[in-house]
Protein backbone atom coordinates (compact mmCIF):
# COMPACT_ATOMS: atom_id res chain seq x y z
CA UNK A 1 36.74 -1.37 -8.68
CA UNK A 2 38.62 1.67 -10.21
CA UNK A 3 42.26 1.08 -9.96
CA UNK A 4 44.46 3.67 -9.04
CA UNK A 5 47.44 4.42 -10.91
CA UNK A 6 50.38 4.55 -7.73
CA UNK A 7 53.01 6.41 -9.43
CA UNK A 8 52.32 10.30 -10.96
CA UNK A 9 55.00 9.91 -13.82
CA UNK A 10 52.94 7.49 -17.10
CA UNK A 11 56.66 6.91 -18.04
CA UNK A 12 57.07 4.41 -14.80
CA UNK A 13 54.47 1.82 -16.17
CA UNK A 14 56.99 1.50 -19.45
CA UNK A 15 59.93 1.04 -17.71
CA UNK A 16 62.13 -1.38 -17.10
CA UNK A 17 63.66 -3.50 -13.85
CA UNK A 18 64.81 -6.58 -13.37
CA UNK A 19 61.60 -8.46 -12.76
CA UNK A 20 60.09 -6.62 -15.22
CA UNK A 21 63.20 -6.96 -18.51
CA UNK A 22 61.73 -5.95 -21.03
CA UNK A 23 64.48 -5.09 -23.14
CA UNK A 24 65.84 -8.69 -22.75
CA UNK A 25 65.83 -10.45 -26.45
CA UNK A 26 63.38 -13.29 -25.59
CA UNK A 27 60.96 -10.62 -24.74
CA UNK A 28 61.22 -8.28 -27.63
CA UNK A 29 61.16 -11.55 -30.00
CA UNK A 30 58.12 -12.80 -28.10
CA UNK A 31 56.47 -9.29 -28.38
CA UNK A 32 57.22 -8.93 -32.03
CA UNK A 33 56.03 -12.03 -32.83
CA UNK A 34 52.36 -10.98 -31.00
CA UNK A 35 52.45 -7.61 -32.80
CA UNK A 36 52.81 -9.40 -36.17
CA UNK A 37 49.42 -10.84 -35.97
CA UNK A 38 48.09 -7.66 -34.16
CA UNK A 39 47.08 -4.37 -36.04
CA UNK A 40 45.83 -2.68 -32.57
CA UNK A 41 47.30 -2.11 -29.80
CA UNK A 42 43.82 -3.49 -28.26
CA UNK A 43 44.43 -6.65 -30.18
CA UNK A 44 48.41 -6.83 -29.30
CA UNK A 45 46.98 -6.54 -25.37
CA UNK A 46 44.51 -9.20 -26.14
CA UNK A 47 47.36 -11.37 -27.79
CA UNK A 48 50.12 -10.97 -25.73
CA UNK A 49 47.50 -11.47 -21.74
CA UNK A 50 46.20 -14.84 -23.84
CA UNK A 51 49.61 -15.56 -24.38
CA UNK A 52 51.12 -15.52 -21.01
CA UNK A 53 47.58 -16.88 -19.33
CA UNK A 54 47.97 -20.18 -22.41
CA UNK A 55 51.46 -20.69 -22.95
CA UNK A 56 52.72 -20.10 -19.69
CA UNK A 57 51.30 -22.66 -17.47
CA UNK A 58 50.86 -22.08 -13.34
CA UNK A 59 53.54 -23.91 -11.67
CA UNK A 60 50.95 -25.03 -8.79
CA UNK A 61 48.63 -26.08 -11.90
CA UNK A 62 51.26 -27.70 -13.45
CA UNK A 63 53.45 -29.32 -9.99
CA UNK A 64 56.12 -27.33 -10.87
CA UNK A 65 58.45 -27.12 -8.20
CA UNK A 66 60.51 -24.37 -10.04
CA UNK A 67 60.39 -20.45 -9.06
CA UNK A 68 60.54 -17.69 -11.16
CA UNK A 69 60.49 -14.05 -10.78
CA UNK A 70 62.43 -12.36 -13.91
CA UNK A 71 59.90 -11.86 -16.81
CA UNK A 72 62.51 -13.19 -19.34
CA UNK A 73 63.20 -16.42 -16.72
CA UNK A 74 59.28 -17.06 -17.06
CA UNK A 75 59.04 -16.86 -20.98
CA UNK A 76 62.12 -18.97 -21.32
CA UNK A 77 60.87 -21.61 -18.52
CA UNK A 78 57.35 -21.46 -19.35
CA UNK A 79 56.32 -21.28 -15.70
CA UNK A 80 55.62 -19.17 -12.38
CA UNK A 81 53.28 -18.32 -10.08
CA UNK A 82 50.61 -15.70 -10.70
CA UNK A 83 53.14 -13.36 -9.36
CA UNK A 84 55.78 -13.98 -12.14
CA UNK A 85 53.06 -14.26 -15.09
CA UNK A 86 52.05 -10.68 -13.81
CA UNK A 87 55.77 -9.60 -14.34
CA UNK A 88 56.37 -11.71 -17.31
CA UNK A 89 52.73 -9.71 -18.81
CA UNK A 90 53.80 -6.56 -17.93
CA UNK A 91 57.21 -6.88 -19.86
CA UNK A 92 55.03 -7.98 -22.52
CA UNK A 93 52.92 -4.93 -22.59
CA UNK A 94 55.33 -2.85 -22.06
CA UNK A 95 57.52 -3.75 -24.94
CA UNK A 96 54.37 -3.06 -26.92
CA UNK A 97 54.48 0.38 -25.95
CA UNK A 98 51.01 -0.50 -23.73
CA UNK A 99 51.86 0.96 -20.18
CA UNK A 100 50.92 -1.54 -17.44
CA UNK A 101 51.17 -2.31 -13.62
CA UNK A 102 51.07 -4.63 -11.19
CA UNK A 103 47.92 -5.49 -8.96
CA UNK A 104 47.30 -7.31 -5.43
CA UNK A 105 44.89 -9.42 -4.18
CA UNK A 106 44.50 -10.90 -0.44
CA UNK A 107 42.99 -14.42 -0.82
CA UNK A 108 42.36 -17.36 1.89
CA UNK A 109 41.36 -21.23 1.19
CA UNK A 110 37.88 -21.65 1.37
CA UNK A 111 37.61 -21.81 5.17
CA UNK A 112 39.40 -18.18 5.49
CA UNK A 113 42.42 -19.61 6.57
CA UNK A 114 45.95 -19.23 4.78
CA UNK A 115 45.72 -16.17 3.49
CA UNK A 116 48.20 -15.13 0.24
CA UNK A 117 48.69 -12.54 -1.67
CA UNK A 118 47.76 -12.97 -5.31
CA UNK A 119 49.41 -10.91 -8.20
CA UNK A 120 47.26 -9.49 -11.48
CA UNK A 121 47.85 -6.58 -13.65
CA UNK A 122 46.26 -3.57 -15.14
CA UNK A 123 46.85 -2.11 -18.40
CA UNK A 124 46.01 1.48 -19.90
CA UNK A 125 45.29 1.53 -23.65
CA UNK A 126 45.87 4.34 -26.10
CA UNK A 127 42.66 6.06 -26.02
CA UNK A 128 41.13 5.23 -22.49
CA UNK A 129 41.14 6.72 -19.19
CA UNK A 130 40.94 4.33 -17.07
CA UNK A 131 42.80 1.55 -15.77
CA UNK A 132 41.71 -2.01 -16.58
CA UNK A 133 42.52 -5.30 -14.45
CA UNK A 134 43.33 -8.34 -15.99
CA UNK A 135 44.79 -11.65 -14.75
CA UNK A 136 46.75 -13.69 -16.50
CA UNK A 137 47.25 -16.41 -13.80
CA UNK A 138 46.07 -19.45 -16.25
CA UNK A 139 42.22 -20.88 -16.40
CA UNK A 140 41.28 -24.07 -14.59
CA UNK A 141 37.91 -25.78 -16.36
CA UNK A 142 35.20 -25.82 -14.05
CA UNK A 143 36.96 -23.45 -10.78
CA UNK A 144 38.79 -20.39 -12.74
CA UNK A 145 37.60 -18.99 -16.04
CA UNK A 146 39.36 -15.17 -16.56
CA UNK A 147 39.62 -13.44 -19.68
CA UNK A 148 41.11 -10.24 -21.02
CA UNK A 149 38.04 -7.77 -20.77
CA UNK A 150 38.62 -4.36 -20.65
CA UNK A 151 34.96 -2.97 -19.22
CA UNK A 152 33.88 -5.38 -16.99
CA UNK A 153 36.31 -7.30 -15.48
CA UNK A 154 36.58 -11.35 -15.65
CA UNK A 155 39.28 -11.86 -12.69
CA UNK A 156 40.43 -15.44 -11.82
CA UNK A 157 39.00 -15.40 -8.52
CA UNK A 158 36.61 -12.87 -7.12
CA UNK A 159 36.92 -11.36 -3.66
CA UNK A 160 35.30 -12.58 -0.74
CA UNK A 161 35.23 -10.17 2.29
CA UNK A 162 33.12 -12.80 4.12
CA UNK A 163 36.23 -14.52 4.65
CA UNK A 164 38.76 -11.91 5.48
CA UNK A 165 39.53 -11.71 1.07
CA UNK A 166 40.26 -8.00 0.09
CA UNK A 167 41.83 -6.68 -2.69
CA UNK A 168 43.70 -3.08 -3.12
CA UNK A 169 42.72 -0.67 -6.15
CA UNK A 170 46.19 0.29 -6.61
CA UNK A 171 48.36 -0.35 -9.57
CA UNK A 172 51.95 -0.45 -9.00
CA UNK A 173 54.52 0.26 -11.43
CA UNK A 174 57.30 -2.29 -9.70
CA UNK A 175 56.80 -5.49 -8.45
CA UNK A 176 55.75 -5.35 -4.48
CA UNK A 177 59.30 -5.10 -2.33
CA UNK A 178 58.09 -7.82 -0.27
CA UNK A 179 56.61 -9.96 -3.09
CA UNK A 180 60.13 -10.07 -4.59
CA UNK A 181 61.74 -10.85 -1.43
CA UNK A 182 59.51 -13.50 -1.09
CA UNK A 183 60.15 -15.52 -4.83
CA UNK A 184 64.23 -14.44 -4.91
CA UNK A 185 64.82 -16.39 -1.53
CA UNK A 186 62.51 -19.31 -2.29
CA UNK A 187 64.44 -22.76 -3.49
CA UNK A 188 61.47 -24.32 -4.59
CA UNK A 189 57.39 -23.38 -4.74
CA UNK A 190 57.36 -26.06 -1.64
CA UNK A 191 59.37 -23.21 0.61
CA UNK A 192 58.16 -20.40 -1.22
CA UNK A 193 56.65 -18.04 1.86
CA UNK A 194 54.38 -14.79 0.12
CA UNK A 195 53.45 -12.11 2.09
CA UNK A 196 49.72 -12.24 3.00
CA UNK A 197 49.40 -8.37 2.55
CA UNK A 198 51.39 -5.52 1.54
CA UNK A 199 52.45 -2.41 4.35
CA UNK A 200 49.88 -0.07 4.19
C-alpha cells in the first residue's frame, strides 16, 4: 500500500500537540539518548520504533488496566495501547527531526466480529519519497512479529478483507479526533470504547 501523506504542508508531520509533546523533557532526553548511539537518521528511526515497540509494553499484553494518550504520559508510564505507542513514536521521530504520521487500521476478532480501529505510523526519511508504515504496537512470539522495514512492510497484523478488515492509506499528521475522544474519556482499558472506523 502507498500511504498518502493527508496534510500539503511537510512542516505538520514535525509539529507538536498535546498527544503528540514532543518538546516535553522526557521526550527530548529519551530522543537524545537514541541519537547518541545513532549516526543516521535511518538508524535513529530504527532505534527510537525498537524502542517504543521493546520498552513500552501493550497494556492488553501486559493487563494493564491504565490508559494513556499523551506521548510523554506513555514514556513515563511505560504503557498504552497501539494507539498511544503510535503517538508516543511519532514524538519520538519527530524530535529527531524525522517527520512522521499517524496510520489506521480496521480489524475484527477472528470470526469478523468486534471490529476496532488499530493505530500505526509512517515515517518519511531524509532522502526518500515515499512514505513508509511501521507499527510499533509490541511483538507477541508465535501470533505478532513486526519490525521496522522501510521497503516492504512487516505490520503487526495483516489485513483481512475476508472478514470485513480494511485499512486506509492515509497518514495523518494529528491523532484521529475520534480516537482521542475515545482514550481521554476512558477510566480504565476495561471501558475504553474505540471507534471502529474513522468518518470518511
Amino acid at each position: 500500500m502507498e500511504p498518502i501523506p493527508v496534510a500539503a504542508d511537510p512542516a505538520a508531520y514535525l509539529a507538536a500537540d498535546e498527544a503528540i509533546d514532543h518538546q516535553h523533557p522526557l521526550i527530548r532526553e529519551t530522543a537524545a539518548r537514541l541519537r547518541s548511539a545513532a549516526s543516521e537518521p535511518h538508524d535513529y528511526a530504527k532505534a527510537a520504533y525498537e524502542f517504543v515497540r521493546d520498552a513500552v509494553p501493550h497494556s492488553a499484553d501486559a493487563g494493564d488496566p491504565r490508559v494513556t494518550w499523551r506521548a510523554s504520559d506513555v514514556l513515563e508510564q511505560r504503557t498504552g495501547i497501539c494507539h498511544a505507542k503510535s503517538h508516543a513514536l511519532a514524538a519520538l521521530l519527530r524530535a529527531g527531526g524525522i517527520p512522521a504520521g499517524l496510520c489506521y487500521q480496521r480489524l475484527t476478532e477472528d470470526d469478523g466480529t468486534q471490529p476496532v480501529l488499530h493505530g500505526l505510523n509512517a515515517v518519511l526519511l531524509p532522502g526518500r519519497t515515499r512514505w513508509a508504515r511501521i507499527d510499533a504496537r509490541g511483538n507477541i512470539p508465535g501470533l505478532v512479529d513486526a519490525a521496522f522495514s522501510l521497503d516492504e512492510e512487516r505490520l503487526a497484523w495483516p489485513v483481512r478483507p475476508h472478514l470485513g478488515e480494511a485499512e486506509s492509506p492515509l497518514v495523518y499528521a494529528a491523532p484521529a479526533a475520534e480516537v482521542l475522544a475515545a482514550l481521554r474519556a476512558a477510566p480504565d482499558r476495561a471501558r475504553l470504547d474505540l471507534p471502529s472506523e474513522l468518518p470518511s
